[in-house]
Protein backbone atom coordinates (compact mmCIF):
# COMPACT_ATOMS: atom_id res chain seq x y z
CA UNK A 1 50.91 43.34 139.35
CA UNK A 2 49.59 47.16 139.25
CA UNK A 3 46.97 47.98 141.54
CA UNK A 4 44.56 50.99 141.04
CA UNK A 5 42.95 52.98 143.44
CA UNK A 6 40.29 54.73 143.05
CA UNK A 7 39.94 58.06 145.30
CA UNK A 8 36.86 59.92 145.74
CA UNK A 9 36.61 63.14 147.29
CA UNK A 10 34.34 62.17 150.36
CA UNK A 11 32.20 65.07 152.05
CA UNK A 12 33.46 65.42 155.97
CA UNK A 13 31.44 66.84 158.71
CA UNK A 14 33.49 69.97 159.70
CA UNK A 15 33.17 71.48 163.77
CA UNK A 16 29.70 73.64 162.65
CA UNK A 17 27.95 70.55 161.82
CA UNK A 18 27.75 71.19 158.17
CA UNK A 19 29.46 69.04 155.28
CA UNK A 20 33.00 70.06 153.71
CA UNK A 21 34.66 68.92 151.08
CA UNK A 22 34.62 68.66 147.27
CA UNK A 23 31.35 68.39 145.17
CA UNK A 24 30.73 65.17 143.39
CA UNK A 25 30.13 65.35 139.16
CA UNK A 26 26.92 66.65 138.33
CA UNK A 27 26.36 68.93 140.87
CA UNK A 28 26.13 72.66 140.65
CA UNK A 29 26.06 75.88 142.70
CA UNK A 30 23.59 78.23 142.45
CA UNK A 31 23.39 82.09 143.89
CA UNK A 32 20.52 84.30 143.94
CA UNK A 33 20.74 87.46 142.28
CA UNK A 34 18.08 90.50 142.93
CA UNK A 35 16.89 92.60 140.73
CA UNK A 36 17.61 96.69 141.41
CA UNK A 37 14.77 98.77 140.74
CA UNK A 38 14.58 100.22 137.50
CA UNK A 39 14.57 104.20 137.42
CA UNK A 40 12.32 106.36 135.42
CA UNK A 41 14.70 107.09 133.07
CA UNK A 42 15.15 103.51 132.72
CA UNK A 43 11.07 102.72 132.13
CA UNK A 44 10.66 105.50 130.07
CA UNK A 45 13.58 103.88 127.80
CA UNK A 46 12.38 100.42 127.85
CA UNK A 47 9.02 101.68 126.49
CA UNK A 48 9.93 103.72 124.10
CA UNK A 49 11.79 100.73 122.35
CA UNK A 50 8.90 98.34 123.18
CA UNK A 51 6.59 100.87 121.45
CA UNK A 52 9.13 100.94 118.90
CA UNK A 53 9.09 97.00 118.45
CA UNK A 54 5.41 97.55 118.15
CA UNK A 55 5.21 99.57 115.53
CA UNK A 56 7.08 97.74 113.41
CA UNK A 57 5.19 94.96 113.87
CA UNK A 58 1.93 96.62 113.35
CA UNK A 59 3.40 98.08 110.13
CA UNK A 60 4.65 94.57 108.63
CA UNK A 61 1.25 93.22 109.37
CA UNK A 62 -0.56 96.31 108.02
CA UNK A 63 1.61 95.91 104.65
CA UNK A 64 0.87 92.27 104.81
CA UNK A 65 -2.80 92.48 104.79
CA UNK A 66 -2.77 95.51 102.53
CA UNK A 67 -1.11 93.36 100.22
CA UNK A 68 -3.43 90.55 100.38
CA UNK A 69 -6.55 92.16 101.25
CA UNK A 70 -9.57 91.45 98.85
CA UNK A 71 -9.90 94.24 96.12
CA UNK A 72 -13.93 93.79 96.52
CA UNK A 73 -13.66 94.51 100.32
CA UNK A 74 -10.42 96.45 100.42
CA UNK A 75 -9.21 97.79 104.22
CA UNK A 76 -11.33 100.28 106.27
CA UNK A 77 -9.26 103.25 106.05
CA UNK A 78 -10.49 105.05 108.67
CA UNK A 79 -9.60 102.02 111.08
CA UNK A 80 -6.05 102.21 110.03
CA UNK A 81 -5.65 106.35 110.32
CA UNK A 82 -7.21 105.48 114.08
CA UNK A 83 -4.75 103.00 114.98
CA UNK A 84 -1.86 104.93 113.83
CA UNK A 85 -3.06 108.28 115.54
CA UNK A 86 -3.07 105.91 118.73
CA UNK A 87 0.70 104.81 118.39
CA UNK A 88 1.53 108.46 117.50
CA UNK A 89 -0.35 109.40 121.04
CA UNK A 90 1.88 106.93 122.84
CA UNK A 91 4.60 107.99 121.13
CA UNK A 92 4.46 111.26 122.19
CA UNK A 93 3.19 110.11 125.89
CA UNK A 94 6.49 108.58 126.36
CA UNK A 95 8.63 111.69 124.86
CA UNK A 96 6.43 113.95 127.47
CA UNK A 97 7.58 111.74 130.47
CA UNK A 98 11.06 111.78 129.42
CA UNK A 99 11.13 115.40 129.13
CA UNK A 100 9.47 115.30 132.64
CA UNK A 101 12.05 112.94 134.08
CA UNK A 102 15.06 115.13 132.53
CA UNK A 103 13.15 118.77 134.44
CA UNK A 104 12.73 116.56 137.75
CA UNK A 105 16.58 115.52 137.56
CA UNK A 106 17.41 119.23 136.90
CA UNK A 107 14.69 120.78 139.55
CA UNK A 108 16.74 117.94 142.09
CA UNK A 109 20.04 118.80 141.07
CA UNK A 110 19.34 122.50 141.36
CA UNK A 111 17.49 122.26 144.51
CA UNK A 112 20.81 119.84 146.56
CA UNK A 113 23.27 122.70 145.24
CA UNK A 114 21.06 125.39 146.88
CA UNK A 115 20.85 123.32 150.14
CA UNK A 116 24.60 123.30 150.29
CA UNK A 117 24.29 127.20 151.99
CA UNK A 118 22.59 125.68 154.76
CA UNK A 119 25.72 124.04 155.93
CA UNK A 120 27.51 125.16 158.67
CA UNK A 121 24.65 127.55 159.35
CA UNK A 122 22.85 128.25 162.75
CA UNK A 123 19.09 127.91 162.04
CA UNK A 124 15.76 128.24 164.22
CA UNK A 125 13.37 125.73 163.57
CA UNK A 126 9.93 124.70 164.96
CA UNK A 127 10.96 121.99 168.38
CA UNK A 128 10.48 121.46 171.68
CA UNK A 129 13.39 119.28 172.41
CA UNK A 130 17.15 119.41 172.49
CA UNK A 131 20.28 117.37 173.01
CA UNK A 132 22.47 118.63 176.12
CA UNK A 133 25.85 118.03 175.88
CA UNK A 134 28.65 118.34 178.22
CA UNK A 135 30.50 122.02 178.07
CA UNK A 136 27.22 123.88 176.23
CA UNK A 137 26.73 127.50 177.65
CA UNK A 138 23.45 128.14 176.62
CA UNK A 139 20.04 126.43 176.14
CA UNK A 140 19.08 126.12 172.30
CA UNK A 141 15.44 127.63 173.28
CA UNK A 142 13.06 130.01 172.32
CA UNK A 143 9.34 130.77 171.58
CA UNK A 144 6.77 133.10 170.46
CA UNK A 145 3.57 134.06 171.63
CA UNK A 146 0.71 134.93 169.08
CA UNK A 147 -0.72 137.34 171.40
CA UNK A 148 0.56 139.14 174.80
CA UNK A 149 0.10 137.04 178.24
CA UNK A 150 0.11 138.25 181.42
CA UNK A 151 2.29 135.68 182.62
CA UNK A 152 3.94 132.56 181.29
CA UNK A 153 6.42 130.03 182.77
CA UNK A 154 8.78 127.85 181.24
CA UNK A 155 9.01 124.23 182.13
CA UNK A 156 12.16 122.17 181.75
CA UNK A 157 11.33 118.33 181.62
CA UNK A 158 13.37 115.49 181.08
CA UNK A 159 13.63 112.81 179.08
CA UNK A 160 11.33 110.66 181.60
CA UNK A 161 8.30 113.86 181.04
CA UNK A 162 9.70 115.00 184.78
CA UNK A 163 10.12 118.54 185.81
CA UNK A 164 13.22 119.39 186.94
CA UNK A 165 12.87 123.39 186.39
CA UNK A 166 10.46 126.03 186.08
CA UNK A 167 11.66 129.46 185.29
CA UNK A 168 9.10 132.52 184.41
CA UNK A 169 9.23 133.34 181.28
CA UNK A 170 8.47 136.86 178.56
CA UNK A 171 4.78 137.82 177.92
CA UNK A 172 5.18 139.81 174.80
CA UNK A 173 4.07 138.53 171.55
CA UNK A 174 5.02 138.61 168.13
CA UNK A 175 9.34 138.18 169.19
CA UNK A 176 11.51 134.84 169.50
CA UNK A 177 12.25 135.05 173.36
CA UNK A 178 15.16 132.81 174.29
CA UNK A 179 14.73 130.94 177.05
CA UNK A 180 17.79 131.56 179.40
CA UNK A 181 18.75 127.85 181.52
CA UNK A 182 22.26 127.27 182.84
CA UNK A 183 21.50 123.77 183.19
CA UNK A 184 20.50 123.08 186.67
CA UNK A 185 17.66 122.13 188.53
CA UNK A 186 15.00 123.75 190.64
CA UNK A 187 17.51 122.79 193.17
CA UNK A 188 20.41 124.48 191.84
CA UNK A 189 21.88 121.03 190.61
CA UNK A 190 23.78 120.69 187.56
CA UNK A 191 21.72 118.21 185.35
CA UNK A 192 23.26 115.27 183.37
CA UNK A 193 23.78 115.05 179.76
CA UNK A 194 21.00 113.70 177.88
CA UNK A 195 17.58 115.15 176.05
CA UNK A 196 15.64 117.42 177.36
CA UNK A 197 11.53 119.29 176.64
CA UNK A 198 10.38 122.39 177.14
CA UNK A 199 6.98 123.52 177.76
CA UNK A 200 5.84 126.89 177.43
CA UNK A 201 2.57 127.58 179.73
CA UNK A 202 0.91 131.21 179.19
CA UNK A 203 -1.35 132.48 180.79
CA UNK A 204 -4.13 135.16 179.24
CA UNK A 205 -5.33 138.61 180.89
CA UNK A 206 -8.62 136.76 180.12
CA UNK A 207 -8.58 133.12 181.49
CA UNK A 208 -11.24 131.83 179.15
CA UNK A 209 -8.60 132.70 176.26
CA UNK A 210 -5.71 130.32 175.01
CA UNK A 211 -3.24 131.73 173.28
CA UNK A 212 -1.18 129.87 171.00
CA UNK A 213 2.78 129.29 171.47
CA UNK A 214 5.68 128.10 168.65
CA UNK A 215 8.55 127.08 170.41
CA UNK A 216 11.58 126.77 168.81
CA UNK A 217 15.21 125.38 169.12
CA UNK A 218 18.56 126.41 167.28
CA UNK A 219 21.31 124.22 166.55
CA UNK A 220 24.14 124.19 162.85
CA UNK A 221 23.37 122.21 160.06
CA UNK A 222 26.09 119.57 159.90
CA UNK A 223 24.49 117.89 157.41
CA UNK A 224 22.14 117.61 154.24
CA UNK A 225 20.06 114.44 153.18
CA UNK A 226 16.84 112.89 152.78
CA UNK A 227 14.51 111.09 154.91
CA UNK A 228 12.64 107.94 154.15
CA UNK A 229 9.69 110.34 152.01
CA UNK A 230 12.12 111.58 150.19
CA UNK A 231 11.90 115.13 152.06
CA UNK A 232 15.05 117.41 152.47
CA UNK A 233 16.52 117.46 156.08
CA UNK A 234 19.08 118.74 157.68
CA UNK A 235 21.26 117.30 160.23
CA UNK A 236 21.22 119.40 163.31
CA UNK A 237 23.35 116.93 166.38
CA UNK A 238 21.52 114.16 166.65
CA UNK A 239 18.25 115.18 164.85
CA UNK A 240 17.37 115.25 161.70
CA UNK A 241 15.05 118.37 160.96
CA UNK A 242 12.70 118.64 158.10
CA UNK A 243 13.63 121.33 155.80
CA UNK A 244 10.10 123.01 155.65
CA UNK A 245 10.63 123.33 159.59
CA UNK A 246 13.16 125.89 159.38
CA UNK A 247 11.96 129.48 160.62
CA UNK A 248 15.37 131.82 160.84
CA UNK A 249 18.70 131.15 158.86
CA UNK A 250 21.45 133.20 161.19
C-alpha cells in the first residue's frame, strides 16, 4: 500500500517574534514605490504633448461638426478663429518656458564653472565666529570701522558667550584691521580647541554717536555647493558661507 503525504510549508515564529517561512498560494508581495519629482524640463515636455493630444482632438471634433453642421445655421466662425488663437497662445506659452528652462540650465552651468576659482582660495567674508584648531598661528579676524573711534576693544568670547580676552583694538576707519590673538586668555592661558566670537566695542569722540562695525573672518574655500534655498556657498572648515557674504578674494 502507497501512502501520500502531504507537506505544507508551515510559517515558524523566528527569534524577532515575526513569522518565517514560505508564503501559502494566493498570496502576494507588495513594495511601495515613490514617485521622484518631475523637473521643468520634464513638465514643460509633458504639456507640450498633452496640448498636442488636445489639439488633435479639438480638430477631429471641429471637422466632425463642420461636417455635420446645419447649412441654415452653419458654424460661428469667429468662435472657431478664437479657439484656435487660444491653442496657438498655449502653444507658444509652453515653447517660451522651454526656452526659459534651457537659459536657466545654461546661466547654472555657467555660473558652477565660474565658482570653481573660488577653490583653494583665501577669502574675507562678513562673521564673527571661527573654528580654532590645534597648531593655527593666527586668529582668522578682522573688522572695519565706518567712521574713526577714539578707542575700541576687542572681546574674545567663547562658545558659552564668556570672555576670556579683551585686547584694545585700531580706531581708524575705512581699513580691514586684523585682530592679532595668540590664543590665550586674559590670563596668559592657552585656550582649548573649539569655536570662538568676537566682539568689536568702539567707542566715539562723541558718546552720543554709534558707529557702525563689519567684522570679518578669513578662512580657504574647500568646497562649493548649495544650501537648502538653493544659494551658492562655499565651504570654509566647518562652515558653510553664503556666497553673497564674501568681501575680499586673496
Amino acid at each position: 500500500m502507497t501512502t501520500t503525504t502531504n507537506t505544507t510549508n508551515t510559517p515558524t515564529v523566528n527569534q524577532y517574534g515575526t513569522y518565517s517561512g514560505g508564503l501559502s498560494k494566493g498570496s502576494k508581495t507588495a513594495t511601495e514605490t515613490s514617485k521622484t519629482p518631475q523637473t521643468d524640463a520634464e513638465k514643460t515636455a509633458s504639456a507640450t504633448k498633452g496640448l498636442g493630444d488636445n489639439f488633435q482632438t479639438f480638430l477631429t471634433m471641429l471637422t466632425t461638426q463642420m461636417k455635420n453642421q446645419d447649412p441654415l445655421k452653419p458654424l460661428d466662425t469667429n468662435d472657431m478663429t478664437k479657439q484656435l488663437v487660444d491653442f496657438a497662445n498655449v502653444e507658444q506659452n509652453i515653447g517660451t518656458n522651454s526656452r526659459l528652462d534651457k537659459l536657466v540650465q545654461l546661466q547654472s552651468a555657467g555660473t558652477a564653472s565660474t565658482n570653481l576659482a573660488y577653490l583653494g582660495r583665501t577669502v574675507a567674508f562678513e562673521g564673527d565666529n571661527f573654528q580654532y584648531s590645534q597648531g593655527m598661528t593666527q586668529a582668522p579676524l578682522g573688522y572695519e570701522l565706518a567712521t574713526s573711534a577714539k578707542s575700541v576693544r576687542v572681546d574674545i568670547l567663547d562658545s558659552n558667550g564668556n570672555i576670556i580676552r579683551s585686547m584694545p583694538g585700531e580706531t581708524t576707519a575705512g581699513t580691514k584691521h586684523a585682530v592679532s590673538w595668540d590664543f590665550k586668555d586674559n590670563n596668559g592661558r592657552a585656550v582649548q580647541p573649539g569655536t570662538y566670537r568676537m566682539n568689536v566695542a568702539p567707542v566715539s569722540e562723541n558718546k552720543n554717536d554709534t558707529i557702525k562695525t563689519t567684522t570679518y573672518t578669513f578662512g580657504t574655500v574647500a568646497g562649493i555647493g548649495n544650501n537648502k534655498d538653493g544659494e551658492t556657498v562655499l565651504n570654509i572648515g566647518a562652515s558653510e558661507v553664503p556666497l553673497s557674504k564674501l568681501t575680499t578674494v586673496y
